[in-house]
Protein backbone atom coordinates (compact mmCIF):
# COMPACT_ATOMS: atom_id res chain seq x y z
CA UNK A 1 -11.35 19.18 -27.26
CA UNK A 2 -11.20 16.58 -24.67
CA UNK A 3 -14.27 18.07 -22.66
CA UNK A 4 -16.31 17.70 -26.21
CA UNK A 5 -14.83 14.10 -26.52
CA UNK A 6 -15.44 13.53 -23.09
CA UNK A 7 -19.12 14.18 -22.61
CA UNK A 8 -19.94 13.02 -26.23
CA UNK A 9 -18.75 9.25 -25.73
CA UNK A 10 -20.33 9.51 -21.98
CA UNK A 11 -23.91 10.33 -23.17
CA UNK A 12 -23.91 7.42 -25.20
CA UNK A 13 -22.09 4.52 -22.81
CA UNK A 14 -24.47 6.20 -19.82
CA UNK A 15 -27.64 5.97 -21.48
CA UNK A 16 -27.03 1.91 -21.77
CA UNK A 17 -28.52 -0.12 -19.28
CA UNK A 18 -26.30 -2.11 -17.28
CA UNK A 19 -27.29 -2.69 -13.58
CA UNK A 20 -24.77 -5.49 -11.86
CA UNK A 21 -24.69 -8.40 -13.41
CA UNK A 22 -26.12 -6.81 -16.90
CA UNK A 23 -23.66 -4.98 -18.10
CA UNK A 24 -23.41 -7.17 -21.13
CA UNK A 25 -24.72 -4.35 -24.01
CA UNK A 26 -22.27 -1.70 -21.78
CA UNK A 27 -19.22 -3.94 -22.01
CA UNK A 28 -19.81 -4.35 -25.65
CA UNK A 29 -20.13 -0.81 -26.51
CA UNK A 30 -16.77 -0.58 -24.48
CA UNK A 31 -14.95 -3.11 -26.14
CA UNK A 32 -15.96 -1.73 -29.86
CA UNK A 33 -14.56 1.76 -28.11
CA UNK A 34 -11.17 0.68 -26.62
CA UNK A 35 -10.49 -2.31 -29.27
CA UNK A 36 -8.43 0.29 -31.74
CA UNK A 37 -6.19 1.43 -28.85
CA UNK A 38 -5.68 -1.73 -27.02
CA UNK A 39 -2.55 -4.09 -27.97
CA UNK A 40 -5.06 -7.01 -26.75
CA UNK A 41 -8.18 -6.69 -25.38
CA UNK A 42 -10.05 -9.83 -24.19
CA UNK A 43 -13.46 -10.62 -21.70
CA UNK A 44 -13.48 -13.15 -19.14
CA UNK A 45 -17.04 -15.02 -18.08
CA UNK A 46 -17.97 -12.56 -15.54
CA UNK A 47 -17.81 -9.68 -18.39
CA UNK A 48 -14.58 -7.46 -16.77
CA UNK A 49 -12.89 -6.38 -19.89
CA UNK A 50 -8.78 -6.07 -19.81
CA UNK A 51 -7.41 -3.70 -21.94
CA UNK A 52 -3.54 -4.42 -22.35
CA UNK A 53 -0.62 -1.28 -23.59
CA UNK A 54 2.56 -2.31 -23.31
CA UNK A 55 5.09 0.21 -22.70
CA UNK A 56 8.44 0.49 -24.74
CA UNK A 57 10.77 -0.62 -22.51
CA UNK A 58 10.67 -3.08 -19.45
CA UNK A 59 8.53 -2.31 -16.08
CA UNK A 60 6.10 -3.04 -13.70
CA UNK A 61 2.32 -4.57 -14.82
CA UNK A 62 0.40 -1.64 -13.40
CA UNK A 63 -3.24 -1.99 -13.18
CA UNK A 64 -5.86 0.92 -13.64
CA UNK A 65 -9.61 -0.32 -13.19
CA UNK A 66 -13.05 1.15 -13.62
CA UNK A 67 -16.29 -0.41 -13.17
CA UNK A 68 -19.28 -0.56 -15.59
CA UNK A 69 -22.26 -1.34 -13.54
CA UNK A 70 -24.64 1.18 -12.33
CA UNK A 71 -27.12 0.96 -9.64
CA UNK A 72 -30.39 -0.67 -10.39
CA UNK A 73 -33.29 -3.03 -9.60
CA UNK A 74 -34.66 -6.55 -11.25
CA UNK A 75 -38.04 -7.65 -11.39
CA UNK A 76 -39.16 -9.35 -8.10
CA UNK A 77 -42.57 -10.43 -9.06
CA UNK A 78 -45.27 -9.85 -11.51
CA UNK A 79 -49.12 -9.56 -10.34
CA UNK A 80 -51.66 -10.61 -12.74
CA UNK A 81 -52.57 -7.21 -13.84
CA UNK A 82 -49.12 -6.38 -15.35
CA UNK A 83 -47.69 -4.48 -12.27
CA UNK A 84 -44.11 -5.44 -11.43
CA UNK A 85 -42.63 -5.99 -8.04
CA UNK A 86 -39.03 -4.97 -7.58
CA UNK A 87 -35.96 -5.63 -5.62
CA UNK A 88 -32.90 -3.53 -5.09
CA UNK A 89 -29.82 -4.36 -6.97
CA UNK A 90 -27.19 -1.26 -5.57
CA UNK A 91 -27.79 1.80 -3.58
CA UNK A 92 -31.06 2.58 -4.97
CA UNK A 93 -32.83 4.73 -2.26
CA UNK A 94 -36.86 4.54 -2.35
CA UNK A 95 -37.07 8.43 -1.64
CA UNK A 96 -35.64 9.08 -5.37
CA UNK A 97 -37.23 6.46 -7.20
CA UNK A 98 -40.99 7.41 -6.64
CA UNK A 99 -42.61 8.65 -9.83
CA UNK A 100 -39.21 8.20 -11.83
CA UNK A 101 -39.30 6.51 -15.52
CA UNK A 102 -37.47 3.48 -15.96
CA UNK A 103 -36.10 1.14 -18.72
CA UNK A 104 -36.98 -2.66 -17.73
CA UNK A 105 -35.05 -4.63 -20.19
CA UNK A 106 -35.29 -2.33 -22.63
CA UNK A 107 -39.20 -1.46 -22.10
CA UNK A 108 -40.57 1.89 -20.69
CA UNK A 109 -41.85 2.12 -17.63
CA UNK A 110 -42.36 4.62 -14.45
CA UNK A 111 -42.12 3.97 -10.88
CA UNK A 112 -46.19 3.94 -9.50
CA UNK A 113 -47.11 6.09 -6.77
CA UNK A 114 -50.19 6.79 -4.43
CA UNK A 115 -51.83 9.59 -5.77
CA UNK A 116 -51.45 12.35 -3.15
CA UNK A 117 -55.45 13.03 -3.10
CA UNK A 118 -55.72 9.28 -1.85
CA UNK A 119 -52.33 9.43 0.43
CA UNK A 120 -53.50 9.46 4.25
CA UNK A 121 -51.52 12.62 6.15
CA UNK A 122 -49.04 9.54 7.67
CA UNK A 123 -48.42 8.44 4.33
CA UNK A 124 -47.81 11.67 2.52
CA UNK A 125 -44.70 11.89 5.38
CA UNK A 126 -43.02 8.96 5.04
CA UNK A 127 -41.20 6.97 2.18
CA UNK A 128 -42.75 3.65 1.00
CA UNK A 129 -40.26 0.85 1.32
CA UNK A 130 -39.31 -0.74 -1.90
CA UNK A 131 -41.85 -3.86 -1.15
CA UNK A 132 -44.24 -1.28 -1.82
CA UNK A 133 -43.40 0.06 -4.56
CA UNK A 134 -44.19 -1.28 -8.03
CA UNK A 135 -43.24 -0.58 -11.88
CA UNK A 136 -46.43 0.39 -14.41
CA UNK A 137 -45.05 -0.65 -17.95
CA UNK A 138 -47.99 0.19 -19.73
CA UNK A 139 -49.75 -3.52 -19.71
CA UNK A 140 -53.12 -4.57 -17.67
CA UNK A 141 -51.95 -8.72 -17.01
CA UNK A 142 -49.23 -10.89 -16.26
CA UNK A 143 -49.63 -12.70 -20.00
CA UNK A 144 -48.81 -9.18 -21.36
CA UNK A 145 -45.62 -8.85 -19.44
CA UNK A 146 -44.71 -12.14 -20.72
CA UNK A 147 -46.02 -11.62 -24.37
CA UNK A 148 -42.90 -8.13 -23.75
CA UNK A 149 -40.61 -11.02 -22.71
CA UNK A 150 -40.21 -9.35 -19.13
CA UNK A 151 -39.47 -12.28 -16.30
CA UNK A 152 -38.67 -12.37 -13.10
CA UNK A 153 -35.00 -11.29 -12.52
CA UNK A 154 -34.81 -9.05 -15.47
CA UNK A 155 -33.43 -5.70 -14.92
CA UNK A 156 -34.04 -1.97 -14.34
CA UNK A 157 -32.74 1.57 -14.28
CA UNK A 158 -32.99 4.88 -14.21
CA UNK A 159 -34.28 6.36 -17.84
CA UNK A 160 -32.08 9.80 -17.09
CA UNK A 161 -29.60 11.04 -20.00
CA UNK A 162 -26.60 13.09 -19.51
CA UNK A 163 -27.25 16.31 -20.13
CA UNK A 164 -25.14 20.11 -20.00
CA UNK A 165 -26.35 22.73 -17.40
CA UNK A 166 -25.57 26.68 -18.93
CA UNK A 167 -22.40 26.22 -17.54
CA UNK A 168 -21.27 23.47 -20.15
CA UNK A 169 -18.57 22.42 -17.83
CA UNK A 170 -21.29 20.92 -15.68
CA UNK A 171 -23.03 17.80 -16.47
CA UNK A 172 -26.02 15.90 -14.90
CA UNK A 173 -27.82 12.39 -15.60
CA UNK A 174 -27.73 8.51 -14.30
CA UNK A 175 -24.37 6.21 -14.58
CA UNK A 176 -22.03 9.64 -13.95
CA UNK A 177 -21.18 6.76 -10.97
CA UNK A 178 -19.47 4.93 -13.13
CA UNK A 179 -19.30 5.27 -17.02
CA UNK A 180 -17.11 8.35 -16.55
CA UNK A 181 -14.37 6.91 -15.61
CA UNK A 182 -14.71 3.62 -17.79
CA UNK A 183 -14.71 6.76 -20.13
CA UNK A 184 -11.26 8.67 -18.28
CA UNK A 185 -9.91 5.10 -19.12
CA UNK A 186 -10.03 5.12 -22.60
CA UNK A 187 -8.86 8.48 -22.56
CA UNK A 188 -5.82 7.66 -20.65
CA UNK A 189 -5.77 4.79 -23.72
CA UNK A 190 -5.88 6.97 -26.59
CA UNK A 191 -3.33 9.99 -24.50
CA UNK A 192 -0.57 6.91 -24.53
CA UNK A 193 -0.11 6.41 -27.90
CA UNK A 194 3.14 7.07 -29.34
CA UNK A 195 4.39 7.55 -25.58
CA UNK A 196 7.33 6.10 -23.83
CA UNK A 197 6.70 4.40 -20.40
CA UNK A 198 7.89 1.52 -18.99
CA UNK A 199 6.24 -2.46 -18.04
CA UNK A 200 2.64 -2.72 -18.81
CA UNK A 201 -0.92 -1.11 -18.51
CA UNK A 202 -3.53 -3.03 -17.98
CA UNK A 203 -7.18 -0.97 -18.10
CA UNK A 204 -9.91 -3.13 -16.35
CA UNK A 205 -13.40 -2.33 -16.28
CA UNK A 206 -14.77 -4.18 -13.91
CA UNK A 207 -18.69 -5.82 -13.34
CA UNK A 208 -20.32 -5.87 -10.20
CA UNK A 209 -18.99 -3.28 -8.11
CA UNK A 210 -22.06 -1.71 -6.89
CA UNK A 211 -23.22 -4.92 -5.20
CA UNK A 212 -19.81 -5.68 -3.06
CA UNK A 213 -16.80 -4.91 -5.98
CA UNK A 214 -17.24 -8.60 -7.25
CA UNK A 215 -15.84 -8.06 -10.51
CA UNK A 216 -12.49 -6.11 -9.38
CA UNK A 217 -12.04 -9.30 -7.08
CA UNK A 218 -11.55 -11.40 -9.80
CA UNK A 219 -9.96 -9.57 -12.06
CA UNK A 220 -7.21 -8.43 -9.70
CA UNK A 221 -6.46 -12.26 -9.25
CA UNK A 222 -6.26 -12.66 -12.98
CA UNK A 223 -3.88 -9.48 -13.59
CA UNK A 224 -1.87 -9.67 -10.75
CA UNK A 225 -0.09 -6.64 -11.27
CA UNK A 226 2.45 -4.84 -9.21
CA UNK A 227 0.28 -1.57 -8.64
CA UNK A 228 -2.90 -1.04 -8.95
CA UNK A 229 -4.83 2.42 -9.21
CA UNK A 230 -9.05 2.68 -9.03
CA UNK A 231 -10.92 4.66 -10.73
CA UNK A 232 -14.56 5.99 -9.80
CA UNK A 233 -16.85 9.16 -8.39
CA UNK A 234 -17.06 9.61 -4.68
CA UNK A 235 -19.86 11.43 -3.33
CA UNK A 236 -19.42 15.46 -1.81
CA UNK A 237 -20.26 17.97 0.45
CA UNK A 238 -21.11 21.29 -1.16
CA UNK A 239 -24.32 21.56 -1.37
CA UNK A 240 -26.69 23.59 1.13
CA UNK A 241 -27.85 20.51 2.86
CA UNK A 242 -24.02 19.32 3.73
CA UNK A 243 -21.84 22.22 4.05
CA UNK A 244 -19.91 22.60 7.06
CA UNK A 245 -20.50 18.60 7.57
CA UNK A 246 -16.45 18.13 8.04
CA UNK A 247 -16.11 16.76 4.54
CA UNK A 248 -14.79 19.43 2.44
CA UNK A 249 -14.99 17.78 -0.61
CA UNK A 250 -16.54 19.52 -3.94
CA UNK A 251 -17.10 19.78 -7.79
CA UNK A 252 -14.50 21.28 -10.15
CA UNK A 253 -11.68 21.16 -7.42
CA UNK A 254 -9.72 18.89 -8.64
CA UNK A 255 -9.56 14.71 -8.60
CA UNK A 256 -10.15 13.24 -4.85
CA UNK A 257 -7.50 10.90 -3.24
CA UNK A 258 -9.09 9.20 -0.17
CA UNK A 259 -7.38 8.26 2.47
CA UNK A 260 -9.64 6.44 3.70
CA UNK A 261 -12.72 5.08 2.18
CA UNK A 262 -15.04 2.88 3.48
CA UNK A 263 -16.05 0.95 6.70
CA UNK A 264 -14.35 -1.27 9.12
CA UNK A 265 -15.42 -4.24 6.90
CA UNK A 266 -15.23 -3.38 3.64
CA UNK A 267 -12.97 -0.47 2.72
CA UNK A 268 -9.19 0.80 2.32
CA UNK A 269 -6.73 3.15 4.13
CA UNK A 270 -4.59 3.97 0.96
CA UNK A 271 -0.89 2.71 1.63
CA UNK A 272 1.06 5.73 2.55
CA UNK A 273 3.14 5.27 -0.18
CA UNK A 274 0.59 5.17 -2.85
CA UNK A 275 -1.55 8.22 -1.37
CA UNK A 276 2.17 10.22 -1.55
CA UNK A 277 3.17 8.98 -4.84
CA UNK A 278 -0.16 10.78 -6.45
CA UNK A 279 -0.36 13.35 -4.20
CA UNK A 280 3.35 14.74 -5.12
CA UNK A 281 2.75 13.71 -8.59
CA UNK A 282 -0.17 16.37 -8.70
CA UNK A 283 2.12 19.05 -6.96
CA UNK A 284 4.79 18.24 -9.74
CA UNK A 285 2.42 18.65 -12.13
CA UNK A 286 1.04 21.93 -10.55
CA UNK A 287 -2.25 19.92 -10.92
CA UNK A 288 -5.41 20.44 -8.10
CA UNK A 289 -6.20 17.75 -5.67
CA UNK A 290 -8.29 16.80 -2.74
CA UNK A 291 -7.62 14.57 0.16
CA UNK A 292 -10.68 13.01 1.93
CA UNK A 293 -12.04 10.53 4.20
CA UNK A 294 -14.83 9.14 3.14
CA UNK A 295 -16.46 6.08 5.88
CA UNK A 296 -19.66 5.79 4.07
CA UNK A 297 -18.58 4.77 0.66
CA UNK A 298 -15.84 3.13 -0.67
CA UNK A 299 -14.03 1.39 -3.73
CA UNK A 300 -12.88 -1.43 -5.59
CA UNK A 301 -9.71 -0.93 -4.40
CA UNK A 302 -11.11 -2.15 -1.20
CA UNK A 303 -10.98 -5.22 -2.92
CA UNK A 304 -8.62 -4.88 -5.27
CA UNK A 305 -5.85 -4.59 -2.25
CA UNK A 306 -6.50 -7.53 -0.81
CA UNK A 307 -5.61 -10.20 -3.75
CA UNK A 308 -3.00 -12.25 -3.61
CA UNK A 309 -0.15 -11.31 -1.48
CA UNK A 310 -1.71 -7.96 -1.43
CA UNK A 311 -1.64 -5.65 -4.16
CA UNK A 312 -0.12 -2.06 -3.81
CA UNK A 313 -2.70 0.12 -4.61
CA UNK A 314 -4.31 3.83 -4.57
CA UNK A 315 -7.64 5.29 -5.89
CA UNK A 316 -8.13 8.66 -7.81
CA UNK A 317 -12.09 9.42 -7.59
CA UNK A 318 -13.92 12.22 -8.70
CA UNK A 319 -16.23 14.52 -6.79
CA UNK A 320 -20.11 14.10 -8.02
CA UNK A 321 -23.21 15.75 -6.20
CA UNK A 322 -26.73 13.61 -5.79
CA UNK A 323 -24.86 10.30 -5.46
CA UNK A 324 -26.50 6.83 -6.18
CA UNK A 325 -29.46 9.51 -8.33
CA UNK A 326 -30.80 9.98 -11.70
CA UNK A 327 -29.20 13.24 -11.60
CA UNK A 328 -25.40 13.01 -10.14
CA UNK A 329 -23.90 16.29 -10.97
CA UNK A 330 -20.16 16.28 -11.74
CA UNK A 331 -17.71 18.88 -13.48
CA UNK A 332 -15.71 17.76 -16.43
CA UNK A 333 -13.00 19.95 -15.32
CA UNK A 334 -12.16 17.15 -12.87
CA UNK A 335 -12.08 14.28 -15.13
CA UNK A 336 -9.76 16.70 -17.60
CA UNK A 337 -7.40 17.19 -14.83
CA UNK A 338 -7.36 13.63 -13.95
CA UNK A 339 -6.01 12.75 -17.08
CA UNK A 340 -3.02 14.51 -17.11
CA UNK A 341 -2.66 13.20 -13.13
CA UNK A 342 -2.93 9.68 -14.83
CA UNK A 343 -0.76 10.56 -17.92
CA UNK A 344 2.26 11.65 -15.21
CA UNK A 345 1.62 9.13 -13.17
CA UNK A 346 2.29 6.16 -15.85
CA UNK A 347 4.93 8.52 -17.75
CA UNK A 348 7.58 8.91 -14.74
CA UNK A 349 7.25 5.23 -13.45
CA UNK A 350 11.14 5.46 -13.37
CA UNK A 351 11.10 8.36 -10.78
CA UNK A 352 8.52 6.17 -7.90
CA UNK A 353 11.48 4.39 -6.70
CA UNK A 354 10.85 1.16 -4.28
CA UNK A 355 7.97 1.61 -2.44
CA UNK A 356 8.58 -1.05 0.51
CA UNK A 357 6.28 -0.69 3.42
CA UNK A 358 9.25 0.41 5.62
């Protein structure tokens, strides 16, 4: 039932476009979706929703946080025959955007390239940068853009739905990175009602995090909450081209606690007493896990942990193949068992004890 539920309500909140800093139409679907399980719900100007269940007895405000942006691009410029220029909003990689079609604010469109029969032999082995490619909407001048209502600034994505492969536990399409866990979120929502557990949840989902976790910045300050847990996918390593890499991270083994995440700059080392705290909750639970470290990608939490006076905090992620694609693979298996790791996790506050630094 869940894995129906699950990949149902993803298909639709993935297919909306919402690269950072236009995730208005997602964070509207999501409010409509979490507003009957939420004791408050409310948006601040940046668009991070906060989703408030209060417990049945007195506790900690704990904090669980998803974001709702997925990678994208916005118009750069527009050349008097219609073609759009385009600039990188998010890990958008120019090797898997050639040829691919494309929603610019809510039009059609594909990604141009060269035909091969004109491509020289040095340009059939190398990857255009992004200042050369262009978006084809259809139109043959710039007043025809306009007459769409297509300006600079306005944004694109990926036109790539979420689909099943024959194994129906495995599903495929754009946004996997990060609607399914803004999805795991409500989930955990709806799985606490009519449940006993201490303080205060407060679900976030967060704007902005593909372009340097903006949204989780603010909305950390504004919560303030004694823990804090992130949600989101974390790329892995078991495919053909990355086995044997020394990151033995993969699909349909269970959620992914990392360690570490992220670069010396921006990133986390999970608080010992955070990464143990979910770890043995998962061994209580007899539930599957992986530990990782991950240096090339990281988390909100890498912001999240640094509000205020500094914010206890751990991330649960979830394994996905193709990252930053229009076809990120991930098992649902994972997000199933995550749930119940979240659902323990909240349920046996009274059992984490005082988690001091020493």
């Amino acid at each position: 039932m869940f894995k129906e539920q699950f990949f149902t309500q993803l298909k639709e909140v993935a297919a909306i476009q919402g690269s950072p800093g236009h995730e208005q139409l997602v964070v509207k679907k999501l409010v409509e979706l979490f507003e009957p399980h939420a004791d408050e719900l409310e948006v601040d100007h940046m668009g991070n929703i906060y989703a408030f269940k209060k417990g049945t007895k007195p506790g900690p405000t704990i904090m669980i946080s998803a974001h709702s942006d997925e990678i994208g691009c916005v118009v750069r410029d527009i050349d008097e025959r219609g073609f759009l220029r385009i600039e990188r909003t998010g890990g958008m990689l120019e090797a898997l955007m050639i040829g691919r079609k494309v929603n610019v604010n809510g039009h059609f469109g594909v990604i141009g390239v060269k035909a091969g029969h004109l491509q020289t032999p040095e340009e059939r082995g190398k990857v255009p940068s992004i200042y050369d490619l262009y978006v084809d909407i259809g139109v043959s001048s710039r007043d025809e853009v306009s007459d769409m209502g297509i300006k600079v600034g306005d944004p694109i994505t990926y036109v790539s739905d979420i689909e099943r492969f024959t194994n129906k536990d495995l599903i495929c399409g754009k946004a996997i990175d990060n609607r399914s866990c803004c999805i795991l979120l409500l989930e955990l929502f709806k799985s606490l009602e009519n449940e006993e557990f201490a303080g205060t949840v407060v679900g976030v989902v967060a704007v902005q995090e593909e372009v340097g976790l903006r949204g989780a910045k603010v909305a950390t300050h504004k919560v303030n909450p004694d823990y804090a847990f992130v949600l989101d996918t974390i790329p892995c390593a078991d495919t053909p081209d990355s086995l044997g890499s020394g990151y033995p991270v993969g699909i349909g083994k269970g959620p992914v606690v990392p360690a570490l995440a992220g670069g010396a700059v921006r990133g986390n080392i999970m608080s010992r007493q955070m990464k143990e705290l979910i770890v043995n909750t998962a061994k209580r639970k007899e539930l599957p896990y992986q530990l990782a470290v991950m240096s090339g990608a990281t988390t909100d939490l890498a912001a999240v942990h640094l509000e205020r006076d500094g914010i206890l905090g751990g991330a649960i992620t979830f394994a996905r193949r193709y990252s930053h694609s229009p076809v990120e693979v991930a098992d649902l298996n994972d997000f199933e068992q995550g749930l119940l790791l979240l659902t323990a996790l909240i349920k046996s506050q009274d059992e984490w004890g005082s988690m001091s630094f020493i």
